[in-house]
C-alpha atoms as a PDB file:
ATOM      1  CA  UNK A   1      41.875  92.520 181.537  1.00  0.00           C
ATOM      2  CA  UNK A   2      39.392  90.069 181.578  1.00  0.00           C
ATOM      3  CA  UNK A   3      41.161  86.763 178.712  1.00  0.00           C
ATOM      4  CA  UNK A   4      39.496  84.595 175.944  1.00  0.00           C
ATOM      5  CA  UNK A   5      39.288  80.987 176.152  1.00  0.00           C
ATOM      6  CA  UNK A   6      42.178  79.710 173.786  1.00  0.00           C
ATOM      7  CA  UNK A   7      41.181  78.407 170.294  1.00  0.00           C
ATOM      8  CA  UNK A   8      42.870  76.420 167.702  1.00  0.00           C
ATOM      9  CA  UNK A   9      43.168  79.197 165.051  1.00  0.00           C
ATOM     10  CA  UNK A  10      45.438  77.493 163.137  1.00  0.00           C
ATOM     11  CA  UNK A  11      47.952  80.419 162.801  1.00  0.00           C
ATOM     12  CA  UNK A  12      44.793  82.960 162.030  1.00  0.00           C
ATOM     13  CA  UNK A  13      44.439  85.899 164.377  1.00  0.00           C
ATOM     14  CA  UNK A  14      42.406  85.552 167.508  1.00  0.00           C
ATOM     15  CA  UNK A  15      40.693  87.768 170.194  1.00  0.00           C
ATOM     16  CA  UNK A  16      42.716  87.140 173.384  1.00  0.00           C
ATOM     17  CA  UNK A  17      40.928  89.412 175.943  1.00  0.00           C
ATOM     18  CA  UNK A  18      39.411  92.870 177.130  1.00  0.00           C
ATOM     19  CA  UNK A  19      39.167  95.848 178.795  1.00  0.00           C
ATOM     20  CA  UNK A  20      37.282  98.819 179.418  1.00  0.00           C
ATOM     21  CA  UNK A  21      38.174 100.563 175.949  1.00  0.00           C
ATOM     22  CA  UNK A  22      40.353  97.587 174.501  1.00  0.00           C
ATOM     23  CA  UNK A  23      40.858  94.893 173.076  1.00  0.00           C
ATOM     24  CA  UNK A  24      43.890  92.714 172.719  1.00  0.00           C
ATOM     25  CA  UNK A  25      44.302  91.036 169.388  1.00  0.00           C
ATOM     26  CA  UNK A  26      47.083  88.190 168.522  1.00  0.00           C
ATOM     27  CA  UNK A  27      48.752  88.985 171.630  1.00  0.00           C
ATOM     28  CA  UNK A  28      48.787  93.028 171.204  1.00  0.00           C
ATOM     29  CA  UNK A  29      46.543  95.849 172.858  1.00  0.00           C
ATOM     30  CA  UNK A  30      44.252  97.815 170.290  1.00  0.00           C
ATOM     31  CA  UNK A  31      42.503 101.106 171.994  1.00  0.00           C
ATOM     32  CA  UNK A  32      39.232 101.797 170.653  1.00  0.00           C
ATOM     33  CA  UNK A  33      37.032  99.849 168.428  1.00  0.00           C
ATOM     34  CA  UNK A  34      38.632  97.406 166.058  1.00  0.00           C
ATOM     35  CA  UNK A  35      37.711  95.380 162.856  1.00  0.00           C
ATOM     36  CA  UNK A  36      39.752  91.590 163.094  1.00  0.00           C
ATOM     37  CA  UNK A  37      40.176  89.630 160.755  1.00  0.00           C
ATOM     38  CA  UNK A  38      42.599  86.057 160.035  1.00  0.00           C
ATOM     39  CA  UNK A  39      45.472  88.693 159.791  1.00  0.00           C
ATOM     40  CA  UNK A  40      44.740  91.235 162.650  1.00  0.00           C
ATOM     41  CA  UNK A  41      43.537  94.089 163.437  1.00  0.00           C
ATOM     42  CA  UNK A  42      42.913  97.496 162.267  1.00  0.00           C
ATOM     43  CA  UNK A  43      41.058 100.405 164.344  1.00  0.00           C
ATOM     44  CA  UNK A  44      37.863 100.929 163.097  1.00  0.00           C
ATOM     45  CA  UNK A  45      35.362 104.519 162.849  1.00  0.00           C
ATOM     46  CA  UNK A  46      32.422 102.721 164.697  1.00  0.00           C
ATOM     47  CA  UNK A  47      29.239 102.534 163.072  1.00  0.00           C
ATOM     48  CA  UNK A  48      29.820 105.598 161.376  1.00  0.00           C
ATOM     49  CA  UNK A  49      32.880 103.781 159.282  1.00  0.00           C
ATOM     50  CA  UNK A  50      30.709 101.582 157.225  1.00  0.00           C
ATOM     51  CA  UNK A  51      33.225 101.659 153.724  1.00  0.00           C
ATOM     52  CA  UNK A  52      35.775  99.994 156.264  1.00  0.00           C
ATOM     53  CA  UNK A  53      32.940  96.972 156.817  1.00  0.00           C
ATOM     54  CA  UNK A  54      32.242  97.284 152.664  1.00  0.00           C
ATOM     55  CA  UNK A  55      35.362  96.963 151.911  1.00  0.00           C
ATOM     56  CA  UNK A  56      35.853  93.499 153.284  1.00  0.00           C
ATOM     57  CA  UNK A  57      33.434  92.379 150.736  1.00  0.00           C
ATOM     58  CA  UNK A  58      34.962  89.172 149.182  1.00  0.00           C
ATOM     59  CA  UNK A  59      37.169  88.468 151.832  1.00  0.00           C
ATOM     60  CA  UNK A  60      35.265  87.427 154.384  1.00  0.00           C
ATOM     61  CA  UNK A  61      31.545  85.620 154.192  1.00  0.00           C
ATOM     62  CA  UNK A  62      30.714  85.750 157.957  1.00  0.00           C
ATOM     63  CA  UNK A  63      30.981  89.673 159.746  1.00  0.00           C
ATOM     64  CA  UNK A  64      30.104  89.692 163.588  1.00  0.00           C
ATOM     65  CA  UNK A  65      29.014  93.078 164.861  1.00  0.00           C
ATOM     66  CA  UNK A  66      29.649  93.739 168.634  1.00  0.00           C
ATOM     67  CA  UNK A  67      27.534  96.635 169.387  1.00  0.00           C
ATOM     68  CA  UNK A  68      29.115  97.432 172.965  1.00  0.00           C
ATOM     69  CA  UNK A  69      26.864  95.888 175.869  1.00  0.00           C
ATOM     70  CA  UNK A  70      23.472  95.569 173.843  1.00  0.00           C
ATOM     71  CA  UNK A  71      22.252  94.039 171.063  1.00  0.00           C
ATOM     72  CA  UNK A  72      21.184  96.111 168.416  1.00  0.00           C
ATOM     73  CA  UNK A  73      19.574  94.834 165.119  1.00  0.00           C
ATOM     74  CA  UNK A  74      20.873  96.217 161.709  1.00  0.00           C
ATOM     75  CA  UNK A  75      19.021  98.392 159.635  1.00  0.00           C
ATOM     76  CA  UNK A  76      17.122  96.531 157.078  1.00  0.00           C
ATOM     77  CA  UNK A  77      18.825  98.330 154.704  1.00  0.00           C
ATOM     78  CA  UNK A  78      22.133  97.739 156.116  1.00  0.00           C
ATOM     79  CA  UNK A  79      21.540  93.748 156.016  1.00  0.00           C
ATOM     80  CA  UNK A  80      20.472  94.405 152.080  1.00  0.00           C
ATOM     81  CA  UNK A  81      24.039  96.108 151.241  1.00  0.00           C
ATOM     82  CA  UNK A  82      26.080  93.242 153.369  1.00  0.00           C
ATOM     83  CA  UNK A  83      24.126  90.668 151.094  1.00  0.00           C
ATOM     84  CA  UNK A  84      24.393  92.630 148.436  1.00  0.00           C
ATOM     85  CA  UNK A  85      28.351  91.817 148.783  1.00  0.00           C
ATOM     86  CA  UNK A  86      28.191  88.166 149.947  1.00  0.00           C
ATOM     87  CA  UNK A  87      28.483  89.103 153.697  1.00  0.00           C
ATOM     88  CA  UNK A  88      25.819  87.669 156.297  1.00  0.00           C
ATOM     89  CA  UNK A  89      26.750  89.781 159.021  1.00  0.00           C
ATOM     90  CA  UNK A  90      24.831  90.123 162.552  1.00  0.00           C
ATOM     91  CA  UNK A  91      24.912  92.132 164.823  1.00  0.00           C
ATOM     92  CA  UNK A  92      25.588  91.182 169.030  1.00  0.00           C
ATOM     93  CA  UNK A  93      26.687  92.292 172.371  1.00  0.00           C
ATOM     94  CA  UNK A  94      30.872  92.864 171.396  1.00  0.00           C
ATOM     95  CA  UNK A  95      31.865  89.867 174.063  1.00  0.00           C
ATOM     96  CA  UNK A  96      29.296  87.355 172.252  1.00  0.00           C
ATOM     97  CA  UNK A  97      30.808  89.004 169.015  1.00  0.00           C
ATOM     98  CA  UNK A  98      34.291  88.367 169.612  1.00  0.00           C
ATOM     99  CA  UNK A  99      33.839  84.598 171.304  1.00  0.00           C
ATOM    100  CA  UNK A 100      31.630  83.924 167.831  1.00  0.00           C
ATOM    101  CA  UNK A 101      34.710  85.129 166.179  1.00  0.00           C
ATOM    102  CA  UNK A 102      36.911  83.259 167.421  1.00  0.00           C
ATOM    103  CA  UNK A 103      34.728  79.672 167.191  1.00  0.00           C
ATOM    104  CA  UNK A 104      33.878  80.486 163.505  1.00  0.00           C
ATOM    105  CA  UNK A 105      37.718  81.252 162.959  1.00  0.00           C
ATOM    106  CA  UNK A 106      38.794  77.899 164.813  1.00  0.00           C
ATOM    107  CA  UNK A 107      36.306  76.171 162.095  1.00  0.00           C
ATOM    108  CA  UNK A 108      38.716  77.588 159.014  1.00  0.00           C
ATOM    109  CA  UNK A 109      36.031  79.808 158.082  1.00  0.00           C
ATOM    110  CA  UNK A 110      36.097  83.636 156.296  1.00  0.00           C
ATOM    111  CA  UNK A 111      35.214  85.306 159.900  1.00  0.00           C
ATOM    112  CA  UNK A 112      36.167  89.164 160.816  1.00  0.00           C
ATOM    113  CA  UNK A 113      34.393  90.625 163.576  1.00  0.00           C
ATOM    114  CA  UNK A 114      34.023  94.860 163.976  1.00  0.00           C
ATOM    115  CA  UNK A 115      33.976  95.343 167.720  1.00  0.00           C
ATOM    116  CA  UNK A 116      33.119  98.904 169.932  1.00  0.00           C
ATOM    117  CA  UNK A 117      34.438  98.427 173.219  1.00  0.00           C
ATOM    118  CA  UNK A 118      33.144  97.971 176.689  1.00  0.00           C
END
């Protein structure tokens, strides 16, 4: 398992590391791809799940996508429906993802990140 530089979340919940096909998450191991947020984690459907990513529609104003090794852009469409709910999301490789996370969450800010693993 490859660990995160430490950040001062101020008792939010950070990513602490990875492996091939997890994550681990406020100190425990998720399987799978994951949506974290200041409380934790929850596994996520992928890119296939999008109601999950909805859903945290005035909760959160900053989503970071990690896409697995690649960066892939959203849809234009896709970008339309997260403004549509107050989220700017974008879309990264999932390690860039997760270290964004975790700065954006060390600045006090609404931050979740939906990660696929490695």
């Amino acid at each position: 398992m490859v660990g995160m530089a430490p950040t001062d979340s101020d008792g939010a919940v950070p990513v602490d590391g990875y492996g091939p096909g997890f994550f681990r998450v406020g100190g425990q191991i998720h399987y799978g791809p994951v949506i974290v947020t200041a409380e934790g984690a929850q596994p996520w459907g992928g890119m296939d799940d999008l109601a999950a990513l909805l859903a945290l529609g005035g909760q959160i104003d900053v989503l970071f996508l990690g896409m697995g090794k690649d960066i892939v852009r959203l849809s234009p469409e896709l970008e339309a429906r997260f403004d549509a709910i107050g989220i700017m999301a974008e879309a990264m490789a999932t390690l860039q993802a997760a270290r964004s996370y975790n700065v954006t969450l060390s600045e006090g800010r609404r931050v979740a990140c939906a990660l696929l693993p490695l």
